[in-house]
N, C-alpha and C. Protein backbone atom coordinates (compact mmCIF):
# COMPACT_ATOMS: atom_id res chain seq x y z
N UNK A 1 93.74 94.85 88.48
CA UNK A 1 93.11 94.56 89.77
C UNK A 1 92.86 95.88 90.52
N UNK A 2 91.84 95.62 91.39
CA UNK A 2 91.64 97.26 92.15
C UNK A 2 91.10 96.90 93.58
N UNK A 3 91.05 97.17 93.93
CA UNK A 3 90.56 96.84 95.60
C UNK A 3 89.58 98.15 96.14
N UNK A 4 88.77 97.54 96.73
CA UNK A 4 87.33 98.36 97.65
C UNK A 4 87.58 97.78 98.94
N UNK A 5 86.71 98.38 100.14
CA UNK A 5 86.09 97.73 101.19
C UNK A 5 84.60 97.54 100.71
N UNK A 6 84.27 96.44 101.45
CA UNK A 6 82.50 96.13 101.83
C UNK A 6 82.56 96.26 103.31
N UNK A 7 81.29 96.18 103.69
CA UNK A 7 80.99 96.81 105.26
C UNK A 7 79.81 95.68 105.52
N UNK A 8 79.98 94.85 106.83
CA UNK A 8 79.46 94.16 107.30
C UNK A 8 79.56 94.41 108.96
N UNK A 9 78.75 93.39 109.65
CA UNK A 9 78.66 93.37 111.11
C UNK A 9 79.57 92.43 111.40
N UNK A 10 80.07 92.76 112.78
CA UNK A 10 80.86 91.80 113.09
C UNK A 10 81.01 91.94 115.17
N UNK A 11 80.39 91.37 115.57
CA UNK A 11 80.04 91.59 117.03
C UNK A 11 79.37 92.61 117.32
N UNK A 12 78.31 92.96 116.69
CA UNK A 12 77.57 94.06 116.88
C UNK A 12 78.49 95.62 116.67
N UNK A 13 78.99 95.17 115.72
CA UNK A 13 79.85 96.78 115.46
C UNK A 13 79.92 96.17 113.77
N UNK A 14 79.63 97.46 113.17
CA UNK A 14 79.96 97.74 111.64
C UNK A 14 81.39 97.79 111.21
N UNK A 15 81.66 97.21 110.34
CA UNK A 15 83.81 96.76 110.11
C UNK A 15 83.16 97.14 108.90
N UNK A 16 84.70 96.83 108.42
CA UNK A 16 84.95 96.73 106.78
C UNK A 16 86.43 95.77 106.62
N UNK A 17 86.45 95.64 105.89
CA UNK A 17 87.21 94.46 105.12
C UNK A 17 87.71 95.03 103.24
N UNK A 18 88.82 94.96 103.02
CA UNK A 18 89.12 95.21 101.75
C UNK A 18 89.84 93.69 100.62
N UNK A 19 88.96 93.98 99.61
CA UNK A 19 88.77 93.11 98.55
C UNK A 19 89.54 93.22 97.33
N UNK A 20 90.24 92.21 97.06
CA UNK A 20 90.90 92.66 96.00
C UNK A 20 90.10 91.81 94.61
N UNK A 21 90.04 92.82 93.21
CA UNK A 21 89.19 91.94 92.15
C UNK A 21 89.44 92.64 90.99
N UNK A 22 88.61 92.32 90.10
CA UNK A 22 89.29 92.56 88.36
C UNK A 22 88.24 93.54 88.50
N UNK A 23 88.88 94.57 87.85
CA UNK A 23 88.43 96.09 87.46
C UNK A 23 88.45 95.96 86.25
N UNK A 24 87.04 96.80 85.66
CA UNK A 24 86.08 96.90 84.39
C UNK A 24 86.34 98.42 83.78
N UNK A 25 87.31 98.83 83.17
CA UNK A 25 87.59 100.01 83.26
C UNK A 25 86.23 100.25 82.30
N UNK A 26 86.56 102.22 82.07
CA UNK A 26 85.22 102.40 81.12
C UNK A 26 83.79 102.91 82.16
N UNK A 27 83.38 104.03 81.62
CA UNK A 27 82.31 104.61 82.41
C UNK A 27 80.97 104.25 81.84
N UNK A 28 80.71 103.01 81.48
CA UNK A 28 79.55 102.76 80.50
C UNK A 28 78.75 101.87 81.99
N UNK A 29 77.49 102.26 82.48
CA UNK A 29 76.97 101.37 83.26
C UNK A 29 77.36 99.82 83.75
N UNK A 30 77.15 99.34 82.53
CA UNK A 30 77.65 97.99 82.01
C UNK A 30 78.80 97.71 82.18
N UNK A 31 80.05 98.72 82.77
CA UNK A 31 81.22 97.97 83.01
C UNK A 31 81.07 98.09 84.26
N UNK A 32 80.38 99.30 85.15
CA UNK A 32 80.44 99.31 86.30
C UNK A 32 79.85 98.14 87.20
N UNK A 33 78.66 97.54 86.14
CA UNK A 33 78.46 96.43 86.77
C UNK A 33 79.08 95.16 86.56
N UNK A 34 79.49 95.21 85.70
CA UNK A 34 80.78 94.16 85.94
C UNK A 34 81.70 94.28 86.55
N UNK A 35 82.57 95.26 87.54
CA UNK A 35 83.36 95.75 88.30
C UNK A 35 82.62 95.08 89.67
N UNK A 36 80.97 95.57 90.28
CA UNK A 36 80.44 94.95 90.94
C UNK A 36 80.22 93.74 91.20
N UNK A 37 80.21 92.99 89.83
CA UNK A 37 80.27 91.41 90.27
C UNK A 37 81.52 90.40 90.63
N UNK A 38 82.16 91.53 89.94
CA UNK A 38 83.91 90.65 90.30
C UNK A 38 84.39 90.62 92.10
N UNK A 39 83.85 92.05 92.29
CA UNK A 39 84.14 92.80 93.84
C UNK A 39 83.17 91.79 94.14
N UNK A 40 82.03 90.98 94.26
CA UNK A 40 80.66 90.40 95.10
C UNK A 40 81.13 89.24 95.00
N UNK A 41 81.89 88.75 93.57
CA UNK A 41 82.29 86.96 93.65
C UNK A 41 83.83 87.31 94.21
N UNK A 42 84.66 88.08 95.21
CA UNK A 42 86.00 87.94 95.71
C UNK A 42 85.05 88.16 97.13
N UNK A 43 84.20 88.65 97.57
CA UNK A 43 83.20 88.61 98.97
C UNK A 43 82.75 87.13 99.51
N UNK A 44 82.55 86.67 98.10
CA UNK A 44 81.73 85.45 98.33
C UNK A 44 82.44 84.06 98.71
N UNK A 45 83.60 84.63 97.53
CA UNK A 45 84.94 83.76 98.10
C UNK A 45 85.22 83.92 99.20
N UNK A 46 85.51 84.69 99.78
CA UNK A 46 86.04 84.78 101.23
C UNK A 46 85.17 84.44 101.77
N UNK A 47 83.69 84.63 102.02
CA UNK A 47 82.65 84.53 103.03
C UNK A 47 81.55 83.41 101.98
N UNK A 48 81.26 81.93 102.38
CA UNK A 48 80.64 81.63 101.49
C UNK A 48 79.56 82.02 102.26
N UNK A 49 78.69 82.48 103.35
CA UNK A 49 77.51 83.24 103.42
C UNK A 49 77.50 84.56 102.89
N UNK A 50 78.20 84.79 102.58
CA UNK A 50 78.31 86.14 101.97
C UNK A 50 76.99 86.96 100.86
N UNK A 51 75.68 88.04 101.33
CA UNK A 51 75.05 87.98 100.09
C UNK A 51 75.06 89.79 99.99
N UNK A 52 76.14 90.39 99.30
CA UNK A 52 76.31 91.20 99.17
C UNK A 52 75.69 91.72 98.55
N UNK A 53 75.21 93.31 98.72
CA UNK A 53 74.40 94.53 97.92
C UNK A 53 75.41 95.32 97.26
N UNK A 54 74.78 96.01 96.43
CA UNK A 54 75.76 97.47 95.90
C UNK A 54 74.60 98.32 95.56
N UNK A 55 75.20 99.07 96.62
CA UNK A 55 74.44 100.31 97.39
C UNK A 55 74.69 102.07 96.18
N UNK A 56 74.23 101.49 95.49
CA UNK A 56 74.34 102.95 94.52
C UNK A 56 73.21 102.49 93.14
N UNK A 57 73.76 104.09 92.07
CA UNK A 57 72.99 103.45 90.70
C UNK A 57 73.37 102.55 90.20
N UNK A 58 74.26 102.29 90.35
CA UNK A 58 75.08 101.05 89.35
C UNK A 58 74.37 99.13 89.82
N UNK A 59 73.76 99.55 90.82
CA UNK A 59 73.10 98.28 91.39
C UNK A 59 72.44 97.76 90.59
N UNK A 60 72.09 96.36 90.58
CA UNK A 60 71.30 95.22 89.71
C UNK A 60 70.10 95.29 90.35
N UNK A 61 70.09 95.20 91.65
CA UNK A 61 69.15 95.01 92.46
C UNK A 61 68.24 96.74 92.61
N UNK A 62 66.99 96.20 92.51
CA UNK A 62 66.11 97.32 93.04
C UNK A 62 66.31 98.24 94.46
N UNK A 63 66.28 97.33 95.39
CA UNK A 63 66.67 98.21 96.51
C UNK A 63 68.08 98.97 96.60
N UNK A 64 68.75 98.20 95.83
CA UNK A 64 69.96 98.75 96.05
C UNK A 64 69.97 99.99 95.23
N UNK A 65 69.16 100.10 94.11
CA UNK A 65 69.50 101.27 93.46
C UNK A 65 68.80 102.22 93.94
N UNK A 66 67.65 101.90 94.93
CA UNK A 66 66.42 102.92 95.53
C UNK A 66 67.30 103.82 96.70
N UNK A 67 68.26 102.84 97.18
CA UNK A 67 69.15 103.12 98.18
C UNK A 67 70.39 104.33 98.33
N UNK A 68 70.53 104.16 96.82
CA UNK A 68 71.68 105.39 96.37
C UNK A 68 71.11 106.61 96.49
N UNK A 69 72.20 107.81 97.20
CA UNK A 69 72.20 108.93 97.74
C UNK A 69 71.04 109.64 96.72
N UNK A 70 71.79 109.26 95.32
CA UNK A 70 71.09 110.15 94.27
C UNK A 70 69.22 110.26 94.21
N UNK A 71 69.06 108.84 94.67
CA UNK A 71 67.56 108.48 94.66
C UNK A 71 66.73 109.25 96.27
N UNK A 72 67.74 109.24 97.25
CA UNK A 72 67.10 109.06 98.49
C UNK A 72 66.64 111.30 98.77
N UNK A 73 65.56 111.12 99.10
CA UNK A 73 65.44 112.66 99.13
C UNK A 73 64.88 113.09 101.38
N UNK A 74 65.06 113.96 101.28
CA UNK A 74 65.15 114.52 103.11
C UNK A 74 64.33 115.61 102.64
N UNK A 75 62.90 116.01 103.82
CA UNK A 75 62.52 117.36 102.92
C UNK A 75 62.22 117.94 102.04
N UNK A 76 62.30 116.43 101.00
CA UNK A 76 62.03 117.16 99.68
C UNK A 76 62.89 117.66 98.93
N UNK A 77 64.49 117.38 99.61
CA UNK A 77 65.59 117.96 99.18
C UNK A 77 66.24 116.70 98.50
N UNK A 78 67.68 116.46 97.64
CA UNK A 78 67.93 115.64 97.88
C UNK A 78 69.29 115.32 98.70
N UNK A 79 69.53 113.75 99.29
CA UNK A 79 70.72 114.07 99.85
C UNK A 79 72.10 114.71 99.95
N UNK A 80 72.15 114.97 98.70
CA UNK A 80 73.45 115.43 98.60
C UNK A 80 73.16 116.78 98.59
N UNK A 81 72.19 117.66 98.25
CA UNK A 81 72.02 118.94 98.65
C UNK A 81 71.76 119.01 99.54
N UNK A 82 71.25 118.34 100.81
CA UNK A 82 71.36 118.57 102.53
C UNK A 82 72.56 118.48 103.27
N UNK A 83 73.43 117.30 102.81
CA UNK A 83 74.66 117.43 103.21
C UNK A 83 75.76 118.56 102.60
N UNK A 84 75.78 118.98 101.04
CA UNK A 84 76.60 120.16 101.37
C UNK A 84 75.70 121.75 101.48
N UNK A 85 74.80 121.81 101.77
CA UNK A 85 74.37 122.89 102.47
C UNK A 85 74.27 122.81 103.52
N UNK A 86 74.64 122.22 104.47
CA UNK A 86 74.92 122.08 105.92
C UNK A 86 76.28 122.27 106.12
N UNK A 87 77.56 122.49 105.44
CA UNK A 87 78.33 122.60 105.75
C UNK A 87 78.91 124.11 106.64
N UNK A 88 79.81 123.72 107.79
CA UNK A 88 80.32 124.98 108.37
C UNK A 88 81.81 125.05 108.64
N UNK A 89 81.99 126.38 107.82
CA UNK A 89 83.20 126.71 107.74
C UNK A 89 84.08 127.65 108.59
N UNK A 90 85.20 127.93 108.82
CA UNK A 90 85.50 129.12 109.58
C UNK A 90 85.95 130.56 108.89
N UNK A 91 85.50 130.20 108.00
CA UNK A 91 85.03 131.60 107.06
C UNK A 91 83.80 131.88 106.25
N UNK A 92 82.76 131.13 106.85
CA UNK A 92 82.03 131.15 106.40
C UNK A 92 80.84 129.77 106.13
N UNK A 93 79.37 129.82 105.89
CA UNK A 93 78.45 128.72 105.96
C UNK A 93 77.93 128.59 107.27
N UNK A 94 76.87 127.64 107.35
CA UNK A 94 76.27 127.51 105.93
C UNK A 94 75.93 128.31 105.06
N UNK A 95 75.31 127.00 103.84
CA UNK A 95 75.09 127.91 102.70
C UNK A 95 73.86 127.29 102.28
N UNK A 96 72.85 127.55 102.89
CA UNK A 96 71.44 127.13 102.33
C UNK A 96 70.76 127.32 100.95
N UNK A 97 71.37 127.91 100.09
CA UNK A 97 70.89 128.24 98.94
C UNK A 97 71.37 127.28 98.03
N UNK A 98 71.97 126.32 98.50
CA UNK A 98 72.64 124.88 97.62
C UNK A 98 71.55 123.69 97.72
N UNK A 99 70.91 124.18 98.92
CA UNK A 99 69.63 123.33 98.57
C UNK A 99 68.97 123.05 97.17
N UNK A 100 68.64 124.04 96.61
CA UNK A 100 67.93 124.41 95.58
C UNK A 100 68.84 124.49 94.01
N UNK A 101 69.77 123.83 94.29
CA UNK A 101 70.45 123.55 92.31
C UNK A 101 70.82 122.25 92.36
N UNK A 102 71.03 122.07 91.26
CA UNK A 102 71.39 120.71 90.76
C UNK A 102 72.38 119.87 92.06
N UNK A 103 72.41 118.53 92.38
CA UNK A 103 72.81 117.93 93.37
C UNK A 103 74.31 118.12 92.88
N UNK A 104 74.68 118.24 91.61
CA UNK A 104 76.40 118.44 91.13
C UNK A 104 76.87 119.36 91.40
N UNK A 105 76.14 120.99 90.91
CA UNK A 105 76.40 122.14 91.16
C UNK A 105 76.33 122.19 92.64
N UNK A 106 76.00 121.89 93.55
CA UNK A 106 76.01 121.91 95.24
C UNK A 106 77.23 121.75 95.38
N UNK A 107 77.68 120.45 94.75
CA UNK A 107 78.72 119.93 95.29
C UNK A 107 79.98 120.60 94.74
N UNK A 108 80.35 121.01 93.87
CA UNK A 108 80.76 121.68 93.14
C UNK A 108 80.76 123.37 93.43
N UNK A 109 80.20 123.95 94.18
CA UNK A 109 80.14 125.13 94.18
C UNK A 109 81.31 125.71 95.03
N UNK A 110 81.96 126.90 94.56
CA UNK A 110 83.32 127.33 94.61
C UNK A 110 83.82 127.78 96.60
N UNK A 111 82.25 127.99 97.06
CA UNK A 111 82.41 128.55 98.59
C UNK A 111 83.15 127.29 99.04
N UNK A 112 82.10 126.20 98.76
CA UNK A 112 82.72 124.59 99.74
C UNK A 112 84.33 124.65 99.91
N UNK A 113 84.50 125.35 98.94
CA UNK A 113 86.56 125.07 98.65
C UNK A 113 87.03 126.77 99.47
N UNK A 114 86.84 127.63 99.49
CA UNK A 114 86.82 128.90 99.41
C UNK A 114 86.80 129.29 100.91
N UNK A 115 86.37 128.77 101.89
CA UNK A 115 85.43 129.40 102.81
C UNK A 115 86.29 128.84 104.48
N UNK A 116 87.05 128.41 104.25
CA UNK A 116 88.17 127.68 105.09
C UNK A 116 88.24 126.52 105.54
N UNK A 117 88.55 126.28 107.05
CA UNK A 117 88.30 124.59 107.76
C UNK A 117 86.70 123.88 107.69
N UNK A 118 86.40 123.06 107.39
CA UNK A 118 85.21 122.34 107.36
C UNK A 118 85.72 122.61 109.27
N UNK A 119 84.22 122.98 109.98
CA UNK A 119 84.20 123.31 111.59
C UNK A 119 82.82 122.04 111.86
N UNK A 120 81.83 121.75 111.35
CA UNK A 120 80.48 121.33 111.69
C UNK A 120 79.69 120.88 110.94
N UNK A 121 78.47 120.74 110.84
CA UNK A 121 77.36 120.72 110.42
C UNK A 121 76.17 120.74 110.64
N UNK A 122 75.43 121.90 110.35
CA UNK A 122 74.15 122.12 110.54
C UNK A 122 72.87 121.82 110.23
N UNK A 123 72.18 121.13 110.91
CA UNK A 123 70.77 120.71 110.68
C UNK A 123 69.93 120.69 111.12
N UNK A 124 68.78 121.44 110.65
CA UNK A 124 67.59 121.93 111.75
C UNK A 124 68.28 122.41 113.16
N UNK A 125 68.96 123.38 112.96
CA UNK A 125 69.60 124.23 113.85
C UNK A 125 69.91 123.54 114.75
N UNK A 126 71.02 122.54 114.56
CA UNK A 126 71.84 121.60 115.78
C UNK A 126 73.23 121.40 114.77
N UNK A 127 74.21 121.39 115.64
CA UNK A 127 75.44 121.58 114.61
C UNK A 127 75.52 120.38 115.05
N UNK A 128 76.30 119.17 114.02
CA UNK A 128 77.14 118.10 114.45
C UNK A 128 78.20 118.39 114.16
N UNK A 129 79.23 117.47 115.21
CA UNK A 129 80.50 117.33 115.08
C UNK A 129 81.27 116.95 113.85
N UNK A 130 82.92 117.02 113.63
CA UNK A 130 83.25 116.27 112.52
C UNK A 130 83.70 114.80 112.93
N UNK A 131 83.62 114.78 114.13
CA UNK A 131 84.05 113.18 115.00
C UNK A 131 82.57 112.56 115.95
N UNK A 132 82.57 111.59 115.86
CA UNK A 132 83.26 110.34 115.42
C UNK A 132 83.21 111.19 113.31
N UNK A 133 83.38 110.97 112.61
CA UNK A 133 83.24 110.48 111.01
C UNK A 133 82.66 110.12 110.62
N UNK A 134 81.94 110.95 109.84
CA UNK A 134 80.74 110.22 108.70
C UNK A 134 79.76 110.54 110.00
N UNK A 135 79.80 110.89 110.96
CA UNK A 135 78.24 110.62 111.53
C UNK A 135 77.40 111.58 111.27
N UNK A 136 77.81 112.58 110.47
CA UNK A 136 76.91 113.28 110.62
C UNK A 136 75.72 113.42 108.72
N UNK A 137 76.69 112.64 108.40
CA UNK A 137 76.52 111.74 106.64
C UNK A 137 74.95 110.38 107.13
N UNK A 138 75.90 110.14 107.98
CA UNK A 138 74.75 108.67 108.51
C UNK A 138 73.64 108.80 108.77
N UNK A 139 73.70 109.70 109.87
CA UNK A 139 72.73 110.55 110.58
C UNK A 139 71.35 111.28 109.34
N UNK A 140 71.58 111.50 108.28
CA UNK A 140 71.07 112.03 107.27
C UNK A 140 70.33 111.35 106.30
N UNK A 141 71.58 110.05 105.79
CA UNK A 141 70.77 108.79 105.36
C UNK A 141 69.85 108.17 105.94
N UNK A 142 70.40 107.80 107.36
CA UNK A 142 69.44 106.66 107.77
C UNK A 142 67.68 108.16 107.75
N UNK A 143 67.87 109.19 107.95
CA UNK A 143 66.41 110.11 108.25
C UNK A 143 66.13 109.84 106.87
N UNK A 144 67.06 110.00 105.77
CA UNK A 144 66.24 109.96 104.23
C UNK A 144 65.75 108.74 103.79
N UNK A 145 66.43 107.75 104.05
CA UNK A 145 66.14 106.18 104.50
C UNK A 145 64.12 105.60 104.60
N UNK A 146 64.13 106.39 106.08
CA UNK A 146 62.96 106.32 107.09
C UNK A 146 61.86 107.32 105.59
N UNK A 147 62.41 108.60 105.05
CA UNK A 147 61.85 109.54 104.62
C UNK A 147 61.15 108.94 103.75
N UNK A 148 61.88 108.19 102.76
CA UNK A 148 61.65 107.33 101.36
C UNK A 148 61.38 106.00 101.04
N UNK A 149 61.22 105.02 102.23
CA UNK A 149 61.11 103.93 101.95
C UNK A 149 60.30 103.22 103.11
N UNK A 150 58.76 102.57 102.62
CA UNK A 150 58.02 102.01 103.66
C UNK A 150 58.41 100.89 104.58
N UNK A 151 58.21 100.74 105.35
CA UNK A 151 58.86 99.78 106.68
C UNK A 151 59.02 98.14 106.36
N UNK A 152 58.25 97.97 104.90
CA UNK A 152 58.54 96.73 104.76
C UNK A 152 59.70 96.64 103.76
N UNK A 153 60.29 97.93 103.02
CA UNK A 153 60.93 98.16 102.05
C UNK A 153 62.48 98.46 102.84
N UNK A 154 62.38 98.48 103.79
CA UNK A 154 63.45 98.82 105.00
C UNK A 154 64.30 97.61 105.43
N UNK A 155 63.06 96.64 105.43
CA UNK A 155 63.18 95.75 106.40
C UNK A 155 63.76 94.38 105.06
N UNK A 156 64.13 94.71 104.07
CA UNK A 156 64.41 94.48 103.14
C UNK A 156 66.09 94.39 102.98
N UNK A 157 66.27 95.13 103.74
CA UNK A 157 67.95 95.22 104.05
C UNK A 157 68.55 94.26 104.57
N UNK A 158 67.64 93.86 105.36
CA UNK A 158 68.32 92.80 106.36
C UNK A 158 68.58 91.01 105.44
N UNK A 159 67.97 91.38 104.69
CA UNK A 159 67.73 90.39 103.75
C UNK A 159 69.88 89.86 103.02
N UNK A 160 70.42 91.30 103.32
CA UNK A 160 72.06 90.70 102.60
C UNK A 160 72.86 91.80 103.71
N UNK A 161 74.17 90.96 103.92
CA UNK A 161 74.96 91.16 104.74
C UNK A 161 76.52 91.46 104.57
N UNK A 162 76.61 92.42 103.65
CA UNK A 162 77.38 92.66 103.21
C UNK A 162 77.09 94.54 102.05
N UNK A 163 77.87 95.23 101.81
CA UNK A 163 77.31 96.30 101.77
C UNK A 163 78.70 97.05 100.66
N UNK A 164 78.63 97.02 99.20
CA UNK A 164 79.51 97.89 98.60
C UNK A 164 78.78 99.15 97.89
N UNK A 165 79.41 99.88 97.74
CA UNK A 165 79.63 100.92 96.76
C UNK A 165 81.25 100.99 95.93
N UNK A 166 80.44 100.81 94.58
CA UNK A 166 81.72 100.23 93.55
C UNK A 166 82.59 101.99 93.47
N UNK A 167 82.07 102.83 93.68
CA UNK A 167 82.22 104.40 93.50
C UNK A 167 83.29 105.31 94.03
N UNK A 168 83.08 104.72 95.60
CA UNK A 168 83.65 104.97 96.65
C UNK A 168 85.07 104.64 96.98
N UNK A 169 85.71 105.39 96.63
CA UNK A 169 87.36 105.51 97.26
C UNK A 169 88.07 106.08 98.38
N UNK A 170 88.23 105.37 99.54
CA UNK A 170 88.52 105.54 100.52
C UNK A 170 89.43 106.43 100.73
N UNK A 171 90.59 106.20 99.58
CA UNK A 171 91.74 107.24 99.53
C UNK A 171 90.74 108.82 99.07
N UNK A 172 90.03 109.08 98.57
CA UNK A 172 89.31 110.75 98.16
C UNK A 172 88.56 111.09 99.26
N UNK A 173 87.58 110.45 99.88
CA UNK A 173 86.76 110.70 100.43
C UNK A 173 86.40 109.55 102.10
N UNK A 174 85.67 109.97 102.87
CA UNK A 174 84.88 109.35 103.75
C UNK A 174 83.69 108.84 104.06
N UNK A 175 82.80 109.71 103.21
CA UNK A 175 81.52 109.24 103.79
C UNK A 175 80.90 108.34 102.60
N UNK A 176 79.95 107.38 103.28
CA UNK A 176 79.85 106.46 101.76
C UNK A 176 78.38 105.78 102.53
N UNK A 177 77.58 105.60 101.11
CA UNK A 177 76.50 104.95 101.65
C UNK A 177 76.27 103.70 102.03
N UNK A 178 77.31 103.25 101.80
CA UNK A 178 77.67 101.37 101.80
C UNK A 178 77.38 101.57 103.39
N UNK A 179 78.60 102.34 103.97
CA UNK A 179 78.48 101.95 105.66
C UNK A 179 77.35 102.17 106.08
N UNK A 180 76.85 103.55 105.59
CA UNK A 180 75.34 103.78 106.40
C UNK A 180 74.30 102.69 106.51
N UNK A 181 73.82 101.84 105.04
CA UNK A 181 73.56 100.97 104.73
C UNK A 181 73.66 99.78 106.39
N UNK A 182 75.09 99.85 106.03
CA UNK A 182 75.27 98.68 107.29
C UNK A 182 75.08 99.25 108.25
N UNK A 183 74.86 100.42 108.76
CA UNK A 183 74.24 100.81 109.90
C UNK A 183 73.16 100.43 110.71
N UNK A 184 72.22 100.62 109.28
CA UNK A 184 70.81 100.30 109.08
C UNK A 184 70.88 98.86 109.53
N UNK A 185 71.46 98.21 108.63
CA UNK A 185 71.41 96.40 108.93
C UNK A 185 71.36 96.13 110.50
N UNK A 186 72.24 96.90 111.08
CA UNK A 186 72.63 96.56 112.99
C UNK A 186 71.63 97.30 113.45
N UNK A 187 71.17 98.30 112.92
CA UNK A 187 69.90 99.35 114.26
C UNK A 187 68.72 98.04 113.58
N UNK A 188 68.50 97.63 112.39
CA UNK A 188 67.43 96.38 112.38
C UNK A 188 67.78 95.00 113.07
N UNK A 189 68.89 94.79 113.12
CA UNK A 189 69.43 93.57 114.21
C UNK A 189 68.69 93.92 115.14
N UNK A 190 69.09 95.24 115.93
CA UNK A 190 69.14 95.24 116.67
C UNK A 190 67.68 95.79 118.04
N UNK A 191 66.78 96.58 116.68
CA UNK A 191 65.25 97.11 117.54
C UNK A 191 64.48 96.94 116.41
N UNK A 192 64.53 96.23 115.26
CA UNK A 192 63.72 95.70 114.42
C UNK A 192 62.98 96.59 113.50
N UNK A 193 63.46 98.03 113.56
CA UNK A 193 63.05 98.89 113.41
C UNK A 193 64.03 99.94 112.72
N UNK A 194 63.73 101.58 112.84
CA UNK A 194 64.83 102.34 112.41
C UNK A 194 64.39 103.52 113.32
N UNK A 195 65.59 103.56 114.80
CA UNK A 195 64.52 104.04 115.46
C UNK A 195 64.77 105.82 115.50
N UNK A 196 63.80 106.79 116.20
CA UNK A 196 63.84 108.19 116.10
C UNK A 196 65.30 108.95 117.29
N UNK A 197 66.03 108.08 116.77
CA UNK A 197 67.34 108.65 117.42
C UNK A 197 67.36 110.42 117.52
N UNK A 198 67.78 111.08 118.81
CA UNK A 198 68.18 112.41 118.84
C UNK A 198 69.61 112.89 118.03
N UNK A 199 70.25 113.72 118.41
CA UNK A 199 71.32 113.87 117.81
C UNK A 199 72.65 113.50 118.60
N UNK A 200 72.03 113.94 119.79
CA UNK A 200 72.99 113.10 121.03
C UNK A 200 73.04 111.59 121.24
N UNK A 201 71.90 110.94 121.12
CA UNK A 201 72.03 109.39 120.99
C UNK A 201 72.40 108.85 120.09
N UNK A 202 72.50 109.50 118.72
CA UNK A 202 72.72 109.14 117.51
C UNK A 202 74.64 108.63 117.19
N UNK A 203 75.20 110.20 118.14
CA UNK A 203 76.71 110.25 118.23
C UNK A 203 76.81 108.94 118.88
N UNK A 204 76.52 108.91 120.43
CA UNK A 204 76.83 107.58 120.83
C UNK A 204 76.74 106.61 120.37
N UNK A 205 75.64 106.15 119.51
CA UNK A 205 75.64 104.77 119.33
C UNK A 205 76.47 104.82 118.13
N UNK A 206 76.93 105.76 117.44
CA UNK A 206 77.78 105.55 116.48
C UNK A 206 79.15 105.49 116.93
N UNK A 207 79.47 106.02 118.50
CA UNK A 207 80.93 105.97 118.72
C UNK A 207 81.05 104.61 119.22
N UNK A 208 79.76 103.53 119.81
CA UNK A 208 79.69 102.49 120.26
C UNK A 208 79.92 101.32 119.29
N UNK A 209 79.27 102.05 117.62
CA UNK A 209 79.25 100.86 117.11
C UNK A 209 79.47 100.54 115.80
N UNK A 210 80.19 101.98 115.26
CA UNK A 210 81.07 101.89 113.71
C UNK A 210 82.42 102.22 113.93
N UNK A 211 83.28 100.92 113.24
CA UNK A 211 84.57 101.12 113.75
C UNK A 211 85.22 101.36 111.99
N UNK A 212 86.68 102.56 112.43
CA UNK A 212 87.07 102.99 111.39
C UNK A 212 88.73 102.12 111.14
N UNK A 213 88.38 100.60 110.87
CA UNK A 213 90.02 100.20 110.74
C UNK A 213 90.38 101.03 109.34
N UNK A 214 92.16 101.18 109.57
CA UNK A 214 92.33 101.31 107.97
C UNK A 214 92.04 100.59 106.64
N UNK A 215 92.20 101.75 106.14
CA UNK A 215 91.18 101.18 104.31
C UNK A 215 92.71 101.07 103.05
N UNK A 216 92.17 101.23 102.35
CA UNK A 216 93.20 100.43 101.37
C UNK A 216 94.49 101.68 101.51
């Protein structure tokens, strides 16, 4: 057995909820999606409206796989080379030249570890904060989101209410596209749209309206 969160709305604020279900060990596509359906039928159980996505490659569904970081590009870049070349350190960064290699080697490259406290992040010369969390991850998707996918292909989201990434381990990491995902779902609740948030309005409505209960 293994347990995830999924990320849904819940009074106009983004939650999460953790699931417990039969794990598909094995790195073969094909188990990962069986890992996904076990995690979507313990969702469904709990919630019989429940119509959950999985927000990565491993998705069945088209949007969902259009949706994963790996697919979604900013600039012409792709996401994961905007987010760790934006990083700022107190010894150092950014490091703009991570733009330009492989999205692994970015992530992977020896400064990210090397270079001291993660302090910020820089984009188009505006640093974000590391608080609220993840906002400055969100903030990136939802622009690559808008970047890569036409307004009826958007509006497509709203279509399931519920939001995993089978990938994502709460205990390693923070930022995950599942939540952003559900971000998206509430800014379409909520202006039908995906709208041209600043960087200052962006913080707020994220301190207003993604909440971080504990995860597994």
């Amino acid at each position: 057995m293994a347990k995830r969160p999924a990320f849904f709305i819940r009074q106009e604020k983004v939650v999460q909820d953790i699931f417990s279900f039969e794990w598909f060990p094995g790195f073969a596509i094909s188990q990962k999606q069986k890992s996904v359906e076990s995690l979507h039928h313990a969702i469904q159980k709990a919630d019989a409206d429940a119509r959950p996505l999985e927000i990565s490659t491993k998705s069945k569904v088209t949007v969902g796989m259009n949706l994963s970081a790996f697919h979604l590009r900013l600039n012409n870049y792709t996401l994961e080379n905007v987010f760790q070349s934006s990083k700022v350190f107190s010894n150092g960064g950014p490091y703009p030249d991570l733009l330009d290699v492989p999205p692994k080697a970015a992530k992977r490259d020896e400064r990210l570890h090397n270079s001291g406290n993660l302090k910020a992040f820089r984009y188009q010369n505006e640093d974000f904060p590391l608080i609220p969390k993840t906002v400055f991850y969100d903030f990136i998707y939802i622009a690559a989101v808008k970047n890569s996918f036409a307004a009826d292909e958007i509006k497509e989201i709203s279509s399931y209410n519920y939001f995993t990434d089978i990938e994502f381990n709460p205990a390693k990491s923070i930022n995950t596209q599942a939540r952003s995902a559900a971000i998206i779902r509430l800014l379409l609740e909520e202006y039908g749209e995906l709208p041209d948030f600043s960087k200052e309005d962006f913080i707020q409505y994220h301190e207003e309206h993604v909440v971080y209960d504990p995860l597994i």
